[in-house]
Protein backbone atom coordinates (compact mmCIF):
# COMPACT_ATOMS: atom_id res chain seq x y z
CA UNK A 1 65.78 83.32 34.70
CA UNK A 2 66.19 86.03 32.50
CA UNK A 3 64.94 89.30 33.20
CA UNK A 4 64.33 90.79 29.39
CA UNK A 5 66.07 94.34 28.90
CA UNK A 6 68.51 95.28 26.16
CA UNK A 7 70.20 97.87 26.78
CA UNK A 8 73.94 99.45 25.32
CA UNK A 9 76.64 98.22 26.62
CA UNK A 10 78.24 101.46 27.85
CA UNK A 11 81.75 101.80 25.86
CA UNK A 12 84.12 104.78 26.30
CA UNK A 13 84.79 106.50 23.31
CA UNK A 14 88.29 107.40 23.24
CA UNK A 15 90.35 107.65 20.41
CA UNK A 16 87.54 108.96 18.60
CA UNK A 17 88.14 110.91 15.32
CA UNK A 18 86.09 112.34 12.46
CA UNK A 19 85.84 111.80 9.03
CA UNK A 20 89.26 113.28 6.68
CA UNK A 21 88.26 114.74 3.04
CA UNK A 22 91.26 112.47 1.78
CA UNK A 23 88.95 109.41 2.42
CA UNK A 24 85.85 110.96 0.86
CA UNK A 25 87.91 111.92 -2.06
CA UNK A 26 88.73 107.67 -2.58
CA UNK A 27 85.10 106.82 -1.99
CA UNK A 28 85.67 106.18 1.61
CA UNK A 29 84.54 107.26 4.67
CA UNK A 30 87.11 106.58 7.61
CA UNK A 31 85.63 106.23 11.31
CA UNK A 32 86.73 105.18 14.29
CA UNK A 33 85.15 104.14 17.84
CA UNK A 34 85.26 101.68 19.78
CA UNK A 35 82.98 97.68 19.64
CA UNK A 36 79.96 97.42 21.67
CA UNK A 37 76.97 95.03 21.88
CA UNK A 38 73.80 94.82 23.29
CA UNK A 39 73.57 93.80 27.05
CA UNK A 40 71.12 91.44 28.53
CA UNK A 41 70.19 91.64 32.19
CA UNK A 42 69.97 88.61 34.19
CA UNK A 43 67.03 88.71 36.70
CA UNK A 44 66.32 86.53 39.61
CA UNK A 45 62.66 84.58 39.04
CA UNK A 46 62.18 83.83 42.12
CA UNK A 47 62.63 85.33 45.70
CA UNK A 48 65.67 83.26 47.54
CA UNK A 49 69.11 83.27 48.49
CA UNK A 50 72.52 83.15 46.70
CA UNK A 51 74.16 79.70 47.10
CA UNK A 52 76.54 78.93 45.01
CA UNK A 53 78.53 82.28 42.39
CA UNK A 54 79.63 80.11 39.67
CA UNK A 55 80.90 82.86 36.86
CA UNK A 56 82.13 86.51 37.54
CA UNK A 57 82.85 89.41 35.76
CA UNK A 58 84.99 88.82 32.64
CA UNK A 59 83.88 85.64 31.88
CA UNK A 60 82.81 84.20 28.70
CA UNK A 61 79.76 82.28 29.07
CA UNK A 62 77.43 80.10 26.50
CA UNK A 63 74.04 80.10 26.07
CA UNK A 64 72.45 77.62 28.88
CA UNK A 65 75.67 77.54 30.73
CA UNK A 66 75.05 77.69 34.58
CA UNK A 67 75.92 81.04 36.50
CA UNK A 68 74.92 80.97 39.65
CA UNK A 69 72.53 78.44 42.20
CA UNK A 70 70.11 79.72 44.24
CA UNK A 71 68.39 78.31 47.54
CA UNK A 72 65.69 77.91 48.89
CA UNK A 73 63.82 75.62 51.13
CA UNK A 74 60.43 76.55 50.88
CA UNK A 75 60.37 76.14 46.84
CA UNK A 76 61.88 72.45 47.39
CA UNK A 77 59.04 71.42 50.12
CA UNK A 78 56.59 72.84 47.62
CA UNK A 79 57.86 71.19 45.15
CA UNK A 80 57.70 67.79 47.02
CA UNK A 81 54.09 68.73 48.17
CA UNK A 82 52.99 69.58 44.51
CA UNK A 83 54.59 66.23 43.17
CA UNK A 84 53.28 63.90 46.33
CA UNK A 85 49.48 65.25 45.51
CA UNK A 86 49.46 64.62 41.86
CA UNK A 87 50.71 61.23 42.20
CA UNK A 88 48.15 60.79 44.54
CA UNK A 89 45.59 62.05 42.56
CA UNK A 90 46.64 59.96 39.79
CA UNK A 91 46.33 57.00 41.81
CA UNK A 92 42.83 57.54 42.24
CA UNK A 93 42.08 58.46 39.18
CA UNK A 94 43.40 54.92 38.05
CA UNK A 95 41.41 53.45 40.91
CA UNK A 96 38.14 54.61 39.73
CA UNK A 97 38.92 53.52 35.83
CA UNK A 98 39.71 50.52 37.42
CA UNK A 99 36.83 50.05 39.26
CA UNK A 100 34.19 51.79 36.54
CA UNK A 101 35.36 49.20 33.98
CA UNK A 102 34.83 46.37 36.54
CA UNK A 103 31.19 47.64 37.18
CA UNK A 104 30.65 47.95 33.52
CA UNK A 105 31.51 44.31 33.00
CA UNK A 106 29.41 43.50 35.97
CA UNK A 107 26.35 44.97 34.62
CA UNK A 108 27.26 43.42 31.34
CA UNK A 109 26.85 40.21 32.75
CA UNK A 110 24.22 41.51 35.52
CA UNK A 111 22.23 42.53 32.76
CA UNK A 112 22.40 39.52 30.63
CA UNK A 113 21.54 37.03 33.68
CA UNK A 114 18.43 38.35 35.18
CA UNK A 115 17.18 38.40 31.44
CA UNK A 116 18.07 34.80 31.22
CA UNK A 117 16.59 33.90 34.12
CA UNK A 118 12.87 36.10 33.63
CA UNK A 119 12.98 33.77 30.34
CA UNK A 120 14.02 30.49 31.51
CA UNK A 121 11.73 31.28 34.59
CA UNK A 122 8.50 32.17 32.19
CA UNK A 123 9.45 29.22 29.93
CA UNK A 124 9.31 26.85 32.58
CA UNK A 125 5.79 28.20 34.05
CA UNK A 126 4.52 27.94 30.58
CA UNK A 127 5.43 24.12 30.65
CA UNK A 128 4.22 23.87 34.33
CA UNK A 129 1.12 25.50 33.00
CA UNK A 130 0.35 23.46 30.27
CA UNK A 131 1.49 20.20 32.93
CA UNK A 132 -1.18 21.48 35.04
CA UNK A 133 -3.78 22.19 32.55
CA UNK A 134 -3.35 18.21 31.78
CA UNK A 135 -3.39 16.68 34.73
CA UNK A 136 -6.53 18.85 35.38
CA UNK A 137 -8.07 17.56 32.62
CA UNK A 138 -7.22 13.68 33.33
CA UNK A 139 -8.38 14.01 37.02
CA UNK A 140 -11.75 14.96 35.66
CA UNK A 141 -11.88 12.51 33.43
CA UNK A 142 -11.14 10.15 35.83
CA UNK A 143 -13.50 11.03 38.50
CA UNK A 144 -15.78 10.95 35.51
CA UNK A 145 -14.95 7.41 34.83
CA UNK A 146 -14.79 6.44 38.87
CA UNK A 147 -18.54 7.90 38.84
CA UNK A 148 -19.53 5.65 36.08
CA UNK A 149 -17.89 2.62 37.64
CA UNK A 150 -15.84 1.89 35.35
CA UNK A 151 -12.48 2.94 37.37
CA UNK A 152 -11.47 2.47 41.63
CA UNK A 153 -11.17 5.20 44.10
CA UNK A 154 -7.32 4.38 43.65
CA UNK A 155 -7.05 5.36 40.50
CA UNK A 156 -9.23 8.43 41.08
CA UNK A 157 -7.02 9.82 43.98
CA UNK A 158 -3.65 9.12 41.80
CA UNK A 159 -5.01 11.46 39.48
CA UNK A 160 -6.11 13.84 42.10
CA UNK A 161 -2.48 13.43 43.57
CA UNK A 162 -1.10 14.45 40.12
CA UNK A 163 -2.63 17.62 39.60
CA UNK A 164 -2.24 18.56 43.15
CA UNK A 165 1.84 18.13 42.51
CA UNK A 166 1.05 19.91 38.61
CA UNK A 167 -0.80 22.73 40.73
CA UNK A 168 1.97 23.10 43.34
CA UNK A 169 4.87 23.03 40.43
CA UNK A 170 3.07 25.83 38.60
CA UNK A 171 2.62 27.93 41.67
CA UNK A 172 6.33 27.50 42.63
CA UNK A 173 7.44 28.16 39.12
CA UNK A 174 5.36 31.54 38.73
CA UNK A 175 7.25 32.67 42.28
CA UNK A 176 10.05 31.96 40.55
CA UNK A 177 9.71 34.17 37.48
CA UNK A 178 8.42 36.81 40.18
CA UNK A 179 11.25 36.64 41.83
CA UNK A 180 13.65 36.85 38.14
CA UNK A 181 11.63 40.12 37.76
CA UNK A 182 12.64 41.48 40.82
CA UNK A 183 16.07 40.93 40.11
CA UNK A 184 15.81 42.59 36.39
CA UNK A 185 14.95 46.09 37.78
CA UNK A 186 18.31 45.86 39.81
CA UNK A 187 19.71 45.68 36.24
CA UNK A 188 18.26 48.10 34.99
CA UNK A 189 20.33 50.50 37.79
CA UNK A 190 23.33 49.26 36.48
CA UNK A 191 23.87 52.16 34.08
CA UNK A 192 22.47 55.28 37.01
CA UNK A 193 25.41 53.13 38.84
CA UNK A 194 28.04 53.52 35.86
CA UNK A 195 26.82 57.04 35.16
CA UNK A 196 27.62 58.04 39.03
CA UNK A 197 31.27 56.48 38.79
CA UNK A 198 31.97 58.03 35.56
CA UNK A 199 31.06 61.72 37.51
CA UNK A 200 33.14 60.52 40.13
CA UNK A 201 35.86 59.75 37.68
CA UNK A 202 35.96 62.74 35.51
CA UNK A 203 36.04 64.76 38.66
CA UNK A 204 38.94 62.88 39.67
CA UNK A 205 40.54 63.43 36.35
CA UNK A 206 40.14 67.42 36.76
CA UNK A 207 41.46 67.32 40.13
CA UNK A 208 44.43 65.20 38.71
CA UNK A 209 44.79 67.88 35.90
CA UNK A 210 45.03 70.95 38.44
CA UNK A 211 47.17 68.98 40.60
CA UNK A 212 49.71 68.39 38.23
CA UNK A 213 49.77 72.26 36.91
CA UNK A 214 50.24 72.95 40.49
CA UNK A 215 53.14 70.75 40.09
CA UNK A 216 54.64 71.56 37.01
CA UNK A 217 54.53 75.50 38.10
CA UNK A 218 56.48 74.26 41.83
CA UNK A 219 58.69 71.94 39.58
CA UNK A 220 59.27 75.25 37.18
CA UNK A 221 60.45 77.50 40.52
CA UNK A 222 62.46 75.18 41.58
CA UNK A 223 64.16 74.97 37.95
CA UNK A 224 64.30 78.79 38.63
CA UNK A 225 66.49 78.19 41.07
CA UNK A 226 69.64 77.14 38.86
CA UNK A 227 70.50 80.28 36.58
CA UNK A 228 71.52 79.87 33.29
CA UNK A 229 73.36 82.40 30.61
CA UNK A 230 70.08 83.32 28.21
CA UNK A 231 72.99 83.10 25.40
CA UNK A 232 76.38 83.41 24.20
CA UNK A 233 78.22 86.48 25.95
CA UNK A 234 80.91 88.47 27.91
CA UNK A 235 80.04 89.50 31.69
CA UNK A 236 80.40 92.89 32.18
CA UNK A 237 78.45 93.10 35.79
CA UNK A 238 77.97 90.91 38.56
CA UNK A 239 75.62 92.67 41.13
CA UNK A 240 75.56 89.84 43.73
CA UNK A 241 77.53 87.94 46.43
CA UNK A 242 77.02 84.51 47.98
CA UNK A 243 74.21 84.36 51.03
CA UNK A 244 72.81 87.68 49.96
CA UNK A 245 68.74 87.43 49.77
CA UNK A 246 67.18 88.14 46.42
CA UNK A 247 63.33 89.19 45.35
CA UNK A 248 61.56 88.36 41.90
CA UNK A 249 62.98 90.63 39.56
CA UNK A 250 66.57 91.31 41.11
CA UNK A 251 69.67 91.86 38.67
CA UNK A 252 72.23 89.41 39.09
CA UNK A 253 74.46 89.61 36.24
CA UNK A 254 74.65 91.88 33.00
CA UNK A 255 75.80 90.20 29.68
CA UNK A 256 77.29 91.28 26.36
CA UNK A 257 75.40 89.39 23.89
CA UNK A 258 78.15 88.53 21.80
CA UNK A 259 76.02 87.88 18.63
CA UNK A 260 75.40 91.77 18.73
CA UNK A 261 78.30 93.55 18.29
CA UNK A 262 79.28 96.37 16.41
CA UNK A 263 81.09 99.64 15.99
CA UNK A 264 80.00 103.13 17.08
CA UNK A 265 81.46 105.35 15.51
CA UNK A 266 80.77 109.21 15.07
CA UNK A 267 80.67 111.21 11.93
CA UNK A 268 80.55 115.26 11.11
CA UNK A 269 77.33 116.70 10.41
CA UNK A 270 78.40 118.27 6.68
CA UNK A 271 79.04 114.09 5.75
CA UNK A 272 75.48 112.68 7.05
CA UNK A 273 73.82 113.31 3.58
CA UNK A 274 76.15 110.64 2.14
CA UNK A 275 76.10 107.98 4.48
CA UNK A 276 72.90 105.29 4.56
CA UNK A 277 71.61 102.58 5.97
CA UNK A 278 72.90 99.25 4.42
CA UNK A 279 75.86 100.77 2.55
CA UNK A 280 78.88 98.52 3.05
CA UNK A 281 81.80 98.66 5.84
CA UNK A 282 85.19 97.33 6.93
CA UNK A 283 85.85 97.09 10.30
CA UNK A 284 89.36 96.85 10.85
CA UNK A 285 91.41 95.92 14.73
CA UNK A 286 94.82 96.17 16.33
CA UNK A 287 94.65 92.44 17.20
CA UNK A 288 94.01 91.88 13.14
CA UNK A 289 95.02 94.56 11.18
CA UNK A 290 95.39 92.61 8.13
CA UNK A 291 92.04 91.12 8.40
CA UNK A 292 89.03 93.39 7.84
CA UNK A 293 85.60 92.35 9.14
CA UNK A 294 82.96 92.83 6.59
CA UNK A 295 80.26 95.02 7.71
CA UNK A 296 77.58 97.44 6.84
CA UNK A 297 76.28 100.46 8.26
CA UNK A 298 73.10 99.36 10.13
CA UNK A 299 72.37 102.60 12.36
CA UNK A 300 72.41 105.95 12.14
CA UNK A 301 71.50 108.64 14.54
CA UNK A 302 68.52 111.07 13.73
CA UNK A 303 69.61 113.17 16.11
CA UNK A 304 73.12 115.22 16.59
CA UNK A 305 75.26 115.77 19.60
CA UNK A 306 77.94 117.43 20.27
CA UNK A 307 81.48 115.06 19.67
CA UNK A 308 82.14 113.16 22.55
CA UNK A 309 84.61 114.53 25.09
CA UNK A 310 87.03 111.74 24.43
CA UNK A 311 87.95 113.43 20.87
CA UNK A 312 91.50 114.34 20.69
CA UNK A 313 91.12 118.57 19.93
CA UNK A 314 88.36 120.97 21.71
CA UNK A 315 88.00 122.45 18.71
CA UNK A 316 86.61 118.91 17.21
CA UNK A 317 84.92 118.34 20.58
CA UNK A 318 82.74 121.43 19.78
CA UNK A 319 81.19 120.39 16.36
CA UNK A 320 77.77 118.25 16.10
CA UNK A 321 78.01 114.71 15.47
CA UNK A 322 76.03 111.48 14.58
CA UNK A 323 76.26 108.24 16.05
CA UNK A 324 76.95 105.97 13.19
CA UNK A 325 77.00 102.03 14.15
CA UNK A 326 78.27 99.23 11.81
CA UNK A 327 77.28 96.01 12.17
CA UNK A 328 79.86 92.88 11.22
CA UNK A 329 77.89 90.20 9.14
CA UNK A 330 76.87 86.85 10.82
CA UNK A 331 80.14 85.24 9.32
CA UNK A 332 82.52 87.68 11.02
CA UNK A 333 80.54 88.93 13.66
CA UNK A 334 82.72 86.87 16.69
CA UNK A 335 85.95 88.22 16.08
CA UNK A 336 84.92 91.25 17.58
CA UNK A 337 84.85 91.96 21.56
CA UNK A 338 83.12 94.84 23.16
CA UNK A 339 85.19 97.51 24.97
CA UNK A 340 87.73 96.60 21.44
CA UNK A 341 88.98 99.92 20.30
CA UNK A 342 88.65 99.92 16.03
CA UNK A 343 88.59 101.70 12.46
CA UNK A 344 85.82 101.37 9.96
CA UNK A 345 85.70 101.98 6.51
CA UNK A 346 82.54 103.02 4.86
CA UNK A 347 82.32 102.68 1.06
CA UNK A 348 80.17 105.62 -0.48
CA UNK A 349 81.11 104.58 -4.25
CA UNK A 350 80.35 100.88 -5.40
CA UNK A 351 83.57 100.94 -7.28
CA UNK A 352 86.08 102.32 -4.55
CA UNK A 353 88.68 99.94 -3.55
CA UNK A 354 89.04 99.17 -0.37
CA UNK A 355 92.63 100.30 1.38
CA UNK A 356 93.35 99.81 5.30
CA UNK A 357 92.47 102.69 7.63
CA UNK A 358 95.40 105.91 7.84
CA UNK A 359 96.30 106.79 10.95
């Protein structure tokens, strides 16, 4: 929402004088210019139209408070779109978990039957066997004793009866453990089966993934759409009017970053070798003239220019100058609003006193 760019906030300079050799005499350096800040653009994010002007120039805004709406249609149906897909996406994602941790169970228990039933199968031949084996071996002896004399034909075909059945209960029970090792390779499947879902499933994660950047990024244009103040400020600009169209990158409002304020100021070129960075200030305003604003001098200009036009004489208005700025501290900084005409006291000697600005 906020196109980056800071920039001063142009000031005019009236009232503007130089440095007296009274004040250098007490250890002080008097100034006087006028409070500016540094100014923050306010860009448009995204290409729409102006809706609703909620704040105009001359306002005081805070940090997140809303400026100005924007609409437009297609971002909202995008948005919609965007949010419909990844829901659906997640859906199926959760369908597939669902379903791979069903097959997993399945072959689980898939697994752990057709093992059970090759054993139990094979155990029960190997009974039948041995059943068999038996009644083989009492059917011959038998027919052995029938030969002899010693037993009937009856008793001879009841054995002959028995090992038939033994015989037939073998045969059935080896088809059986055949048909228990047919199942077991179906098994053994299970996990090519659970390896293709889980594919299928992380595929359906990654397609759930981009579908939700694609709508997070629709959700973050259409949170472009509401314009916020990037932070605490004056408006000095307002560059747009309800229904007008807007591209990426417009400007739609300039701010005064209030937490950036300070004095410029101007002094001779004969007084630059005694002023430095971080020497202490007093700023001092019409609307508090007995209550100086601590400062310090936190800018000064490498390079000269002539004194502003604004100066009082065109004899001063013909000597080099350098922009001097100085900077309230963090404690004092809000009293001060830009465009605010004001003196400043530098301190050159650690032991001058302080005294309010002459006029």
């Amino acid at each position: 929402m906020v196109g980056a760019g800071l920039v001063a906030v142009a000031a005019l300079a009236a009232g503007v004088f130089l440095t007296t050799q009274s004040d250098t005499d007490s250890g002080l350096v008097q100034v006087n210019g006028r409070v500016e800040s540094d100014q923050i653009v306010v860009s448009a994010r995204v290409p729409a139209r102006i809706a609703d002007v909620l704040v105009r120039e001359g306002d005081v805004v805070k940090a997140g408070q809303v400026m100005l709406k924007l609409n437009d249609d297609g971002v909202a149906a995008r948005t919609a779109q965007a949010a419909a897909a990844a829901t659906a996406q997640m859906a199926q994602v959760r369908a597939l978990e669902s379903s791979l941790s069903l097959l997993r169970s399945e072959t689980a228990m898939l697994t752990q039957t057709a093992q059970a039933e090759v054993t139990a199968a094979q155990a029960e031949l190997n009974r039948l066997g041995v059943v068999a084996q038996q009644s083989a071996l009492e059917r011959d002896r038998v027919k052995q004793l029938a030969d002899q004399g010693f037993v009937g034909p009856q008793a001879l075909e009841r054995a002959q009866v028995a090992t038939k059945g033994a015989l037939e209960q073998y045969s059935s029970a080896r088809a059986q453990v055949q048909k228990a090792q047919v199942n077991r390779p179906n098994a053994r499947l299970a996990p090519e089966r659970i390896a293709s879902r889980s594919a299928e499933l992380q595929a359906a994660i990654a397609q759930a993934e981009m579908a939700q950047a694609k709508a997070l990024e629709a959700a973050s244009e259409s949170k472009e759409l509401t314009v916020t103040a990037p932070v605490n400020g004056h408006v000095v600009a307002r560059y747009i009017n309800p229904g007008e169209a807007v591209n990426h990158g417009v400007p739609l409002y300039a701010i005064a970053d209030l937490s950036k304020v300070y004095l410029k100021a101007y002094i001779p070129e004969p007084m630059l070798g005694r002023i430095q960075l971080g020497q202490p200030a007093q700023i001092w305003t019409d609307s508090a003239p007995d209550q100086p604003i601590d400062a310090k001098v936190g800018y000064i200009a490498n390079r000269a220019e002539f004194t502003p036009k604004e100066v009082q004489t065109r004899d001063e208005r013909t000597k080099l100058v350098f922009e001097v700025r100085l900077y309230p501290t963090q404690t004092s900084q809000l009293k001060l609003l830009p465009g605010q005409p004001a003196d400043g006291m530098i301190r050159l000697s650690p032991d001058a006193p302080w005294h309010a600005p002459r006029h």
